[in-house]
Protein backbone atom coordinates (compact mmCIF):
# COMPACT_ATOMS: atom_id res chain seq x y z
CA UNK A 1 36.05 22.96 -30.18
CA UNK A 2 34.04 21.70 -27.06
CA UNK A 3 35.49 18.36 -25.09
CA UNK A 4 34.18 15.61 -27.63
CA UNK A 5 34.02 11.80 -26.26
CA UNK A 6 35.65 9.65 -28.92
CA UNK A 7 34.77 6.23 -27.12
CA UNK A 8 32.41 6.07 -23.69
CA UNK A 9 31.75 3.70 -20.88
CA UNK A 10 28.93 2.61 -20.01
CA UNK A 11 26.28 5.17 -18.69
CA UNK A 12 25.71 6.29 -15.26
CA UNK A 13 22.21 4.45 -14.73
CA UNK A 14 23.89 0.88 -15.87
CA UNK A 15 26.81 1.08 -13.19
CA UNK A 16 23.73 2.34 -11.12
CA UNK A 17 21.90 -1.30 -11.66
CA UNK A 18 25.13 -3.02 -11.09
CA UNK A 19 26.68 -1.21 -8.19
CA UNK A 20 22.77 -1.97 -6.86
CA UNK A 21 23.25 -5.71 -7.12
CA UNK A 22 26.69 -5.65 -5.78
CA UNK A 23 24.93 -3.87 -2.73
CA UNK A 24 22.16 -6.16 -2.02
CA UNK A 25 24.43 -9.25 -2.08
CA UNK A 26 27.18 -7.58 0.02
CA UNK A 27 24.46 -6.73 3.07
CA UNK A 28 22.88 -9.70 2.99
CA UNK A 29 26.07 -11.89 3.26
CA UNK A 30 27.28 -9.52 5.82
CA UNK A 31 23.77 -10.16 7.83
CA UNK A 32 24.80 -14.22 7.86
CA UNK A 33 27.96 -13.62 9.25
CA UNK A 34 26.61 -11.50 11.88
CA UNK A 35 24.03 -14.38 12.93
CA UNK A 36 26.15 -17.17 12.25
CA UNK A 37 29.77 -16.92 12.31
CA UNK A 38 31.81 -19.17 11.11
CA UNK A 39 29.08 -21.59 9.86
CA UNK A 40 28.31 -18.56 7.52
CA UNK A 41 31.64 -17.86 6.59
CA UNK A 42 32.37 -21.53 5.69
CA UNK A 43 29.19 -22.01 4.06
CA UNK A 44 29.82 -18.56 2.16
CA UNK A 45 33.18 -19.83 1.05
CA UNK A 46 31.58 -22.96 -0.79
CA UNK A 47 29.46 -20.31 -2.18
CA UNK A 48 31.25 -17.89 -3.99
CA UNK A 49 35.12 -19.88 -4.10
CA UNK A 50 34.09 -23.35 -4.47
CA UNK A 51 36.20 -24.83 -1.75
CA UNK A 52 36.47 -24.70 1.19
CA UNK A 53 39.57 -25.41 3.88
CA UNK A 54 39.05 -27.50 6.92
CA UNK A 55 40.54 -24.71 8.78
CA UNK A 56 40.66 -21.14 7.84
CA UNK A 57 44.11 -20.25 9.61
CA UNK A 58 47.36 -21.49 8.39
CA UNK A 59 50.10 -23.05 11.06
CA UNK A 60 53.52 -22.25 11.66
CA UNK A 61 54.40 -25.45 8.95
CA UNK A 62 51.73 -25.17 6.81
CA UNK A 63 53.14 -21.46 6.33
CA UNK A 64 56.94 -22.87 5.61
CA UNK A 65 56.13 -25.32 3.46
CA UNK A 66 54.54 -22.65 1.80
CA UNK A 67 57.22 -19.86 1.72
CA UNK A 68 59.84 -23.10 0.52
CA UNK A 69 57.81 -23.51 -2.84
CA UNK A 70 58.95 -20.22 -3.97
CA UNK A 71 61.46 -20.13 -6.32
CA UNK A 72 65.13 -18.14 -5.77
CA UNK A 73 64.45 -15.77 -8.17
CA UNK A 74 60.61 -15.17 -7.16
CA UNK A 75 62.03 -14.47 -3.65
CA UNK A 76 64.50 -12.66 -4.01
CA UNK A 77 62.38 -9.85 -6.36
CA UNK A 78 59.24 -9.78 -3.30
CA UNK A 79 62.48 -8.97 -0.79
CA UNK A 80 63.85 -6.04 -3.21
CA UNK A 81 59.84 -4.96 -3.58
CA UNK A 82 59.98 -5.19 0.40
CA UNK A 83 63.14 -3.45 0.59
CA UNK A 84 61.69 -0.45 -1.67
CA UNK A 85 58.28 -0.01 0.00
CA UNK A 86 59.54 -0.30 3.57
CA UNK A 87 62.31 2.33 2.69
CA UNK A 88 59.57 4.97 1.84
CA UNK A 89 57.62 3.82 4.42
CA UNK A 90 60.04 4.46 7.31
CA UNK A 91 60.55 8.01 5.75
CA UNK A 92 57.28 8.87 5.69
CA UNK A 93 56.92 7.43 9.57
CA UNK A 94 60.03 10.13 10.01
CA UNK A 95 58.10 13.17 8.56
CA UNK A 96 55.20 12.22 11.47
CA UNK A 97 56.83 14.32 14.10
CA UNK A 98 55.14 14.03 18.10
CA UNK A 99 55.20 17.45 19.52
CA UNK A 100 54.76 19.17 23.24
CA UNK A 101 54.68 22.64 23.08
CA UNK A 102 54.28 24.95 26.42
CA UNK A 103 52.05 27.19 24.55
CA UNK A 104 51.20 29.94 27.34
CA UNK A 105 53.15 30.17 30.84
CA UNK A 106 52.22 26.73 32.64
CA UNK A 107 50.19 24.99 29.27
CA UNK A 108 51.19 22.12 27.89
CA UNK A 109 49.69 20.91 24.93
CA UNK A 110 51.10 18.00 22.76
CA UNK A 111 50.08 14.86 20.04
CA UNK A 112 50.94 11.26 20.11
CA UNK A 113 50.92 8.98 17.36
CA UNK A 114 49.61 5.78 18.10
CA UNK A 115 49.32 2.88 16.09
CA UNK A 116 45.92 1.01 15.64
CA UNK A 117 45.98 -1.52 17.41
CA UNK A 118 44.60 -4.55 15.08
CA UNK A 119 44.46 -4.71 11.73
CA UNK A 120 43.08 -7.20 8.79
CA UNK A 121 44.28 -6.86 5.23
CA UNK A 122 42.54 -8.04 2.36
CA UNK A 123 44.59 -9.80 -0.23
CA UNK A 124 43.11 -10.41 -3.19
CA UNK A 125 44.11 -13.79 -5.52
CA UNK A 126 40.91 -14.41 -7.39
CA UNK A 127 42.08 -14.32 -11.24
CA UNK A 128 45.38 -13.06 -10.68
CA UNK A 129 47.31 -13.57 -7.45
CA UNK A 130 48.24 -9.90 -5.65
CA UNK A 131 51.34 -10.99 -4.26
CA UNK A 132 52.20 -6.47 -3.91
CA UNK A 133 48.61 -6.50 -2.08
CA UNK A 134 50.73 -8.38 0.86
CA UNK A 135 53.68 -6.28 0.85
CA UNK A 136 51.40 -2.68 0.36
CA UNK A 137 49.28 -3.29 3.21
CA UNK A 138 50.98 -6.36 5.70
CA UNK A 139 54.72 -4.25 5.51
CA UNK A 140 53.00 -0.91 5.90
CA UNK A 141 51.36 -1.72 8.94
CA UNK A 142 54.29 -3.38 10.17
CA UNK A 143 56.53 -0.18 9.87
CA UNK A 144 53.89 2.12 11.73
CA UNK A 145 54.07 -0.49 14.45
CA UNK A 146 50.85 -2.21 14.40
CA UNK A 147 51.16 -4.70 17.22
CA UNK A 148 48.64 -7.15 15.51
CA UNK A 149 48.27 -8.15 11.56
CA UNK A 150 46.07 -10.44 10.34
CA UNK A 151 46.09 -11.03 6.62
CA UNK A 152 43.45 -12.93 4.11
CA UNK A 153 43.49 -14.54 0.55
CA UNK A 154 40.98 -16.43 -0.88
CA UNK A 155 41.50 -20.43 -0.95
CA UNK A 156 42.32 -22.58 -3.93
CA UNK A 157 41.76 -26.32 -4.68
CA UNK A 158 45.55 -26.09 -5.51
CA UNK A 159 46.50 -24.74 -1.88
CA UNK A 160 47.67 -21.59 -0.67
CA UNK A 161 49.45 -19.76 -3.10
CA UNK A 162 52.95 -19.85 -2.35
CA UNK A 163 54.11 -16.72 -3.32
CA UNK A 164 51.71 -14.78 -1.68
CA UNK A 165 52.62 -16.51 1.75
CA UNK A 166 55.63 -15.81 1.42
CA UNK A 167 54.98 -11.87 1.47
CA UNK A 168 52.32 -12.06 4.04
CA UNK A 169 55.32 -14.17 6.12
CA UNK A 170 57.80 -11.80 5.38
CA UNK A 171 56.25 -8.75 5.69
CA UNK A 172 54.85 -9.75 9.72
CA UNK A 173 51.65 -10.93 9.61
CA UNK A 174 50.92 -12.41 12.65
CA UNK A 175 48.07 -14.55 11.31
CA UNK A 176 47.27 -15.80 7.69
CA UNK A 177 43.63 -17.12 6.99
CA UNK A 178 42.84 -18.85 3.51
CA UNK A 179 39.31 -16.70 3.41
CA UNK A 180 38.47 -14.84 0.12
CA UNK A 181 36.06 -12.20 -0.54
CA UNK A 182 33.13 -10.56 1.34
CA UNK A 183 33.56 -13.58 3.89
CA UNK A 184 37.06 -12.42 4.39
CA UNK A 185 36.52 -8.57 4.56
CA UNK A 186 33.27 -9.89 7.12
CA UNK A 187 34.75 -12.23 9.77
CA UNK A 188 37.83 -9.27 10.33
CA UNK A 189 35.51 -6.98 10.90
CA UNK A 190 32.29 -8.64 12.35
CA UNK A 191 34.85 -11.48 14.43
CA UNK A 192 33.51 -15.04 14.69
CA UNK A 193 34.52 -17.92 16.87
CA UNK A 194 37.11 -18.20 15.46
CA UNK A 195 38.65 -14.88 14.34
CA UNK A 196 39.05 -12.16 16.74
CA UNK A 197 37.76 -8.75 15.21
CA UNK A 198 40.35 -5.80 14.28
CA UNK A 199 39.85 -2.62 14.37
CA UNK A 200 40.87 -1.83 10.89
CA UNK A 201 40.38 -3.03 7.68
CA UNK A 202 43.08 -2.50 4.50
CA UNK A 203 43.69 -3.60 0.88
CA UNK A 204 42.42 -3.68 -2.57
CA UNK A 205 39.69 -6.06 -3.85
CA UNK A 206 36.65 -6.41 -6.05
CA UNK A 207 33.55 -3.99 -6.29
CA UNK A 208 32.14 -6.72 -3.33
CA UNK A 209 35.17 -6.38 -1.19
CA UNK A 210 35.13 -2.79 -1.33
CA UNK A 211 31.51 -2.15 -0.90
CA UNK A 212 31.43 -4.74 1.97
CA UNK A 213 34.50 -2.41 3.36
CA UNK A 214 31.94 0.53 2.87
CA UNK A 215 29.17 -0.95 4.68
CA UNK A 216 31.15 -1.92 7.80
CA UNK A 217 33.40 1.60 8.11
CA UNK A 218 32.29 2.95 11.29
CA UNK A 219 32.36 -0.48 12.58
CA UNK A 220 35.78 -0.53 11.87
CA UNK A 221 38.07 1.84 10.42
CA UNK A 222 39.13 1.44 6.74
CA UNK A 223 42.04 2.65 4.47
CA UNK A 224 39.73 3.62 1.64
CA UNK A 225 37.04 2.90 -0.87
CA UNK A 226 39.60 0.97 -2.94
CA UNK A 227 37.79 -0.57 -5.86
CA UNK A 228 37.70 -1.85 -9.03
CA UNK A 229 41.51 -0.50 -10.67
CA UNK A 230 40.85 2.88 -12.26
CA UNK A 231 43.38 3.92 -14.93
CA UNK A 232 43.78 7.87 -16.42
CA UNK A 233 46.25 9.16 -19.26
CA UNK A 234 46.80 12.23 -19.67
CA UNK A 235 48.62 12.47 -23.02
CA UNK A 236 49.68 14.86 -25.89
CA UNK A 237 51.58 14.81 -29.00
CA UNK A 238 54.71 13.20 -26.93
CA UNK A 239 53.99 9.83 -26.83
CA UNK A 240 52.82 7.52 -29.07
CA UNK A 241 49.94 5.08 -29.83
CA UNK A 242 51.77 1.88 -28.90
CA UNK A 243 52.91 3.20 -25.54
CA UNK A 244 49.19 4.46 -24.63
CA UNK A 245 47.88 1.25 -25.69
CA UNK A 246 49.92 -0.31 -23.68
CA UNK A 247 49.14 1.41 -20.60
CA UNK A 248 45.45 1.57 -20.84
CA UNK A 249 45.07 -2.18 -21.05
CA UNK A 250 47.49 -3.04 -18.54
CA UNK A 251 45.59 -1.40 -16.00
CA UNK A 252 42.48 -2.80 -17.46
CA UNK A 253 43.38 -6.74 -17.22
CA UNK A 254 42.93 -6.32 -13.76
CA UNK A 255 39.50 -7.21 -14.41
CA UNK A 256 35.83 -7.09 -16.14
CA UNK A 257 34.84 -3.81 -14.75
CA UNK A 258 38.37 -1.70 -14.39
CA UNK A 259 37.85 1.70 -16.03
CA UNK A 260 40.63 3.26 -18.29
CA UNK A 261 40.51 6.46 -19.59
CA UNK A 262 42.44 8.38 -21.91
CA UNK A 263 42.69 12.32 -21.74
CA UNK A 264 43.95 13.82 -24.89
CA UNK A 265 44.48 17.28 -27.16
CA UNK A 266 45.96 15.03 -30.11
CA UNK A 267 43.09 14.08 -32.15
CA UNK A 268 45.70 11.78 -34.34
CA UNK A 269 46.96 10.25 -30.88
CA UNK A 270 43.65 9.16 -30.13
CA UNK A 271 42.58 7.94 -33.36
CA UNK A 272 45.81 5.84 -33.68
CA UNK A 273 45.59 4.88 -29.66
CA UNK A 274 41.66 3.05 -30.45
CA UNK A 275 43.34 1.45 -33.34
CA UNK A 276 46.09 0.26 -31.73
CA UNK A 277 43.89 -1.09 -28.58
CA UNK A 278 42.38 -3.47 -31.02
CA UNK A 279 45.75 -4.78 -32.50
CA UNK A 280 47.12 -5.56 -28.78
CA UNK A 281 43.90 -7.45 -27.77
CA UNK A 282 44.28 -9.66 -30.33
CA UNK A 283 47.66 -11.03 -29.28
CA UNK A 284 47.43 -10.09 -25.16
CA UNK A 285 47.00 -13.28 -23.04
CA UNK A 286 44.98 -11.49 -20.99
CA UNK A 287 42.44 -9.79 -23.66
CA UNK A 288 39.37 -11.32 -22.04
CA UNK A 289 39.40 -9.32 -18.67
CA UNK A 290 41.08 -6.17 -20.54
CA UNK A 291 38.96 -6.29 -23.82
CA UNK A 292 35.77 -6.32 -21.57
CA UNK A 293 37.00 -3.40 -19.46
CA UNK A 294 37.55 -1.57 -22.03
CA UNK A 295 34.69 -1.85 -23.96
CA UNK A 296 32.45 -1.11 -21.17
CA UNK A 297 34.66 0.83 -19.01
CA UNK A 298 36.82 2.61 -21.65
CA UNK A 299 36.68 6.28 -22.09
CA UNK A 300 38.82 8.47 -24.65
CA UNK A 301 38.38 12.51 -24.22
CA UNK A 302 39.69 15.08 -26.45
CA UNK A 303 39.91 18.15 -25.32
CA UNK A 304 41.57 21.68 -26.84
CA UNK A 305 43.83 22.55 -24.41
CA UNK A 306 46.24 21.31 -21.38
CA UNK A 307 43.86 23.60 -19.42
CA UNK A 308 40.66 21.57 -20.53
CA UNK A 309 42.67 18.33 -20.08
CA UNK A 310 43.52 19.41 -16.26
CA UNK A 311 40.28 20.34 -15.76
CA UNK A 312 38.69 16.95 -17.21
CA UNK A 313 41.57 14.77 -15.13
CA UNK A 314 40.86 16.63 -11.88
CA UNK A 315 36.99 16.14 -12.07
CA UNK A 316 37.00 12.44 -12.76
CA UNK A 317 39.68 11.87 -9.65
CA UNK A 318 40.99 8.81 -11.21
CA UNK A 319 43.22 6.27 -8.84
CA UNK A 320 46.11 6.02 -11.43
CA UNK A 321 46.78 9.25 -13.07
CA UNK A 322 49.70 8.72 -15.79
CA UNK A 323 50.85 11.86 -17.39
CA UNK A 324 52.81 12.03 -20.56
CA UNK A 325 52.99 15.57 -22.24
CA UNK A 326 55.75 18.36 -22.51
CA UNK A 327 54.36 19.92 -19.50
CA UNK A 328 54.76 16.79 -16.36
CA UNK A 329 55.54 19.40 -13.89
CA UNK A 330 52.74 21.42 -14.67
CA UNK A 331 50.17 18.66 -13.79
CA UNK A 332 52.37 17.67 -10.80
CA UNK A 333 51.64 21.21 -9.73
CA UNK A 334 48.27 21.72 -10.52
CA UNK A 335 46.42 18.48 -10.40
CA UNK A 336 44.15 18.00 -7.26
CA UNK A 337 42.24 15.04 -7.37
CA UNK A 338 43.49 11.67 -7.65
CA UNK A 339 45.12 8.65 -6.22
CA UNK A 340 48.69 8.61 -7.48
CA UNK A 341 50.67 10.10 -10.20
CA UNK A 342 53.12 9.08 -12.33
CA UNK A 343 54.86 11.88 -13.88
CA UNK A 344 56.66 10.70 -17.69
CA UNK A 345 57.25 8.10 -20.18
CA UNK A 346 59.74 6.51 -18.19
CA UNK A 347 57.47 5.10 -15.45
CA UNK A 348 53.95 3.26 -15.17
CA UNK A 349 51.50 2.08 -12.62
CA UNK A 350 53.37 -1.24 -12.98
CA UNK A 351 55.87 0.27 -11.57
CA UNK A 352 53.53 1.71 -8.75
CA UNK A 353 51.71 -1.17 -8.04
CA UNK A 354 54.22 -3.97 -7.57
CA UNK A 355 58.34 -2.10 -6.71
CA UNK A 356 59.02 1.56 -6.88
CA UNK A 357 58.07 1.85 -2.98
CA UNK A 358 54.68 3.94 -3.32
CA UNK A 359 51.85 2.11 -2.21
CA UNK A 360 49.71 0.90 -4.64
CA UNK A 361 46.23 0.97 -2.71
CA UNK A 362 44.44 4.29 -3.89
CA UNK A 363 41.29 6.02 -3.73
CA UNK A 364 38.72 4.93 -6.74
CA UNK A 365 35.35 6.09 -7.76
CA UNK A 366 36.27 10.13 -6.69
CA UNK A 367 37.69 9.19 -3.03
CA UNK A 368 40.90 11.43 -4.21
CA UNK A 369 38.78 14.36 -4.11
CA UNK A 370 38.67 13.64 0.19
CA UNK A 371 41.46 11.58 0.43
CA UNK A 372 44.94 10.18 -0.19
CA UNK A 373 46.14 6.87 -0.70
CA UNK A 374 47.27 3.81 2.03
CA UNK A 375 50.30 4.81 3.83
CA UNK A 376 51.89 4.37 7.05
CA UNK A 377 50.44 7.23 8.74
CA UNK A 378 46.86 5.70 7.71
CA UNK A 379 47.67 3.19 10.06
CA UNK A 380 48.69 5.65 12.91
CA UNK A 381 46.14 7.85 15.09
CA UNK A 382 47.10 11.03 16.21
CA UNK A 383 45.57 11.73 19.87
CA UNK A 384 46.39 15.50 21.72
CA UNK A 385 46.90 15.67 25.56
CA UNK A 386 46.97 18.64 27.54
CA UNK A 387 48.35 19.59 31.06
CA UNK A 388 48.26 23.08 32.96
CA UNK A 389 51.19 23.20 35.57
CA UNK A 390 50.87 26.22 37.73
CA UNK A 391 47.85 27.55 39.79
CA UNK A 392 48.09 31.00 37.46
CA UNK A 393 47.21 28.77 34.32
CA UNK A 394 44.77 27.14 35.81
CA UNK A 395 42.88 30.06 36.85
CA UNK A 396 43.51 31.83 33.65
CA UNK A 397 42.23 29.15 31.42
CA UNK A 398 39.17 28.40 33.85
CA UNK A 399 37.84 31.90 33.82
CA UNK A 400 37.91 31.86 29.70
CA UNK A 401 36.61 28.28 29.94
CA UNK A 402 34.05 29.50 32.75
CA UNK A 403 32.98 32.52 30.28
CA UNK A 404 32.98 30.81 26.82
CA UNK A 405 30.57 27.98 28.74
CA UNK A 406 28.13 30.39 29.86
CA UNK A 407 27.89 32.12 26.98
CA UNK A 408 27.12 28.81 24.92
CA UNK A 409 24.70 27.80 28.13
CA UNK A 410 26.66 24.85 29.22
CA UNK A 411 26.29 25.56 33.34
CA UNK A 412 28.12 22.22 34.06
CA UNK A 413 31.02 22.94 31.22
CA UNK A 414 31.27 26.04 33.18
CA UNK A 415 31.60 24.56 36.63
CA UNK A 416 34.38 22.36 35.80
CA UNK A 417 36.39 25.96 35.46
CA UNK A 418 34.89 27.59 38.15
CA UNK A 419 36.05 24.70 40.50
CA UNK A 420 39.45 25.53 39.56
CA UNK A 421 39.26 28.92 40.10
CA UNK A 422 38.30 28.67 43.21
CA UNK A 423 40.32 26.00 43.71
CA UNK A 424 43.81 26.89 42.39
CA UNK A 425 42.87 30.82 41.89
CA UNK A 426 41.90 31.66 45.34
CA UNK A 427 38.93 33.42 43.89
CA UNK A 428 35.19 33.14 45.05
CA UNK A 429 32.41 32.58 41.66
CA UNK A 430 28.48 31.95 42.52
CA UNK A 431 27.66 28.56 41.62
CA UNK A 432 26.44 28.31 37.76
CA UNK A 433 27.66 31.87 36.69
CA UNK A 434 30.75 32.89 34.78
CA UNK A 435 33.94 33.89 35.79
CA UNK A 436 34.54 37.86 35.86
């Protein structure tokens, strides 16, 4: 039997027409914010969130009043969340070793980790408020030392959301801005009067957050193409419908266009899976965002073989990847392409996305394929330095230098070695040849 497609997404050329929209909109906001500032940013605000604050940037009190609002048990679950993701953090900062290495008589060579030195994080609080989005990106950057953190969520009539203050606050932002959307993701990176530019942009959003990341990396760094919520299960005989169910449409709530896929050799699991999709929607608060992802971003595959199913999972590179079958390990081993796994029954990308201490922004739309998810050594640059100690290393290396240059016809490349062999090798080369 050849892979058949039990239920399909929509087709390549719609998300074309749509991702095309998203693109024109994106650049041309972009374009007012480069002309205009903050006028653009405040008039883009009215625009697309329907309010607007008198000022963008929250104070010292306006921030405490905020973080007071939250309840003792709210608090005291975004501190364990904290306590989870900065523990993994730090441990992954520990497995980034600096090194200096005297790698011939007199050479030194060695690499520094830096941090970046500014950095904006998107947080988004449009339908559903991302208080994790604070703690993945704001506490991350705080471990690998960023000195400056600037953080944005969009504005509500209501005020800023308290909860999602509070993790900014207590994660170390150094600067909170009410600012939502492309507007947001636009005055970090372009800088207005108001907002100094970073360096760096970070965090999850919308399809026009992320493509407005994509059309400003190079201007600034980003994380990743972080999109839309992608969800993958990868699923035999082991589990059953009401746990598959469960975990497609969780992931697809997120919102109208979050894909969710289900990989499968149990032709009775998928059957009773579509079924069972329908009987949740019908009682999920949430079915309006989730039922319209999954009609027209809903895929179920059934394939013959754990093989097939691998070979499916790796070439759609999904950002969640949940595997349930009587083979985990296998997959763990043998899967290449994707954001994060989660390996078992036991777990979810609830799990992942708001406490275990992975961090939940992940490559979408194939990034896996290149790339890996936000972590603290994203927010880290590693920079070599070199040094040559002794006369006899400097003549060695300039008469290799001097050679390799000529060869490649670089005459000036090759007088910056010459100079030092004649300089700290006593020895006499023609002006624009190579060393003997």
């Amino acid at each position: 039997m050849a892979i058949e497609i039990l239920k399909s997404s929509k087709t390549e050329i719609e998300k074309a027409k749509e991702e095309s929209r998203v693109r024109s909109v994106v650049e041309e906001s972009l374009s007012l914010i480069e002309e205009k500032g903050d006028q653009a940013v405040r008039s883009l605000t009215k625009k697309f969130d329907g309010c607007c604050p008198k000022s963008f940037q929250l104070t010292p009190s306006e921030i405490q009043a905020a973080v007071q609002k939250v309840s003792d048990r709210d608090m005291k679950d975004i501190k364990f969340a904290q306590k989870q993701i900065r523990n993994f953090a730090e441990l992954q900062l520990k497995s980034m070793e600096e090194i200096e290495i005297e790698t011939l008589p007199g050479v030194i060579l060695g690499h520094k980790n830096l941090p970046v030195q500014s950095v904006g994080c998107y947080i988004p609080a449009g339908k559903f408020p991302l208080v994790a989005a604070a703690n993945m990106s704001v506490l991350t950057a705080s471990v690998a030392g960023v000195p400056r953190i600037i953080a944005c969520t969009p504005p509500s009539v209501k005020g800023p959301h308290p909860a999602i203050i509070a993790a900014m606050h207590l994660a170390g932002a150094n600067e909170i801005y009410m600012l939502g959307g492309i507007q947001a993701v636009g005055a970090m990176a372009i800088g207005t009067e108001s907002i100094k530019p970073v360096d760096m942009l970070v965090g999850p959003g919308n399809a026009f957050v992320a493509e407005a990341k994509r059309q400003l990396f190079g201007r600034v760094g980003i994380d990743l193409f972080a999109g839309p919520t992608e969800t993958m299960l990868v699923v035999d005989q082991t589990v059953d419908a009401e746990l598959c169910a469960t975990d497609l449409l969780g992931q697809a709530e997120h919102g109208y266009d979050s894909p969710a896929c289900m990989i499968t050799n149990s032709r009775r699991l998928a059957t009773e899976t579509l079924a069972e999709i329908e009987r949740i929607l019908k009682i999920l608060p949430t079915a309006e965002t989730a039922g319209a992802s999954w009609r027209d971003y809903g895929d179920v595959i059934l394939c013959d073989s754990h093989e097939e199913m691998l070979d499916v999972a790796n070439s759609m590179a999904y950002e969640h990847v949940q595997v349930m079958t009587d083979r985990d390990d296998w997959y763990l081993e043998n899967m290449k392409s994707y954001g994060a796994l989660f390996l078992g029954a036991r777990t979810n990308v609830a799990n992942g996305d708001k406490v275990i201490g992975t961090n939940h922004t992940l490559p979408t739309k194939k990034a896996g394929r290149y790339t890996g998810g936000l972590w603290v050594g994203k927010f880290l640059k590693t920079h070599s330095y070199q040094k040559i100690e002794t006369d006899e290393a400097a003549t060695l290396m300039g008469e290799y230098g001097s050679r390799l240059s000529i060869l490649e016809g670089f005459v000036g490349h090759a007088e910056q070695c010459n100079l030092r062999v004649r300089r700290f090798g006593g020895k006499n080369i023609p002006y624009g040849t190579g060393a003997k």
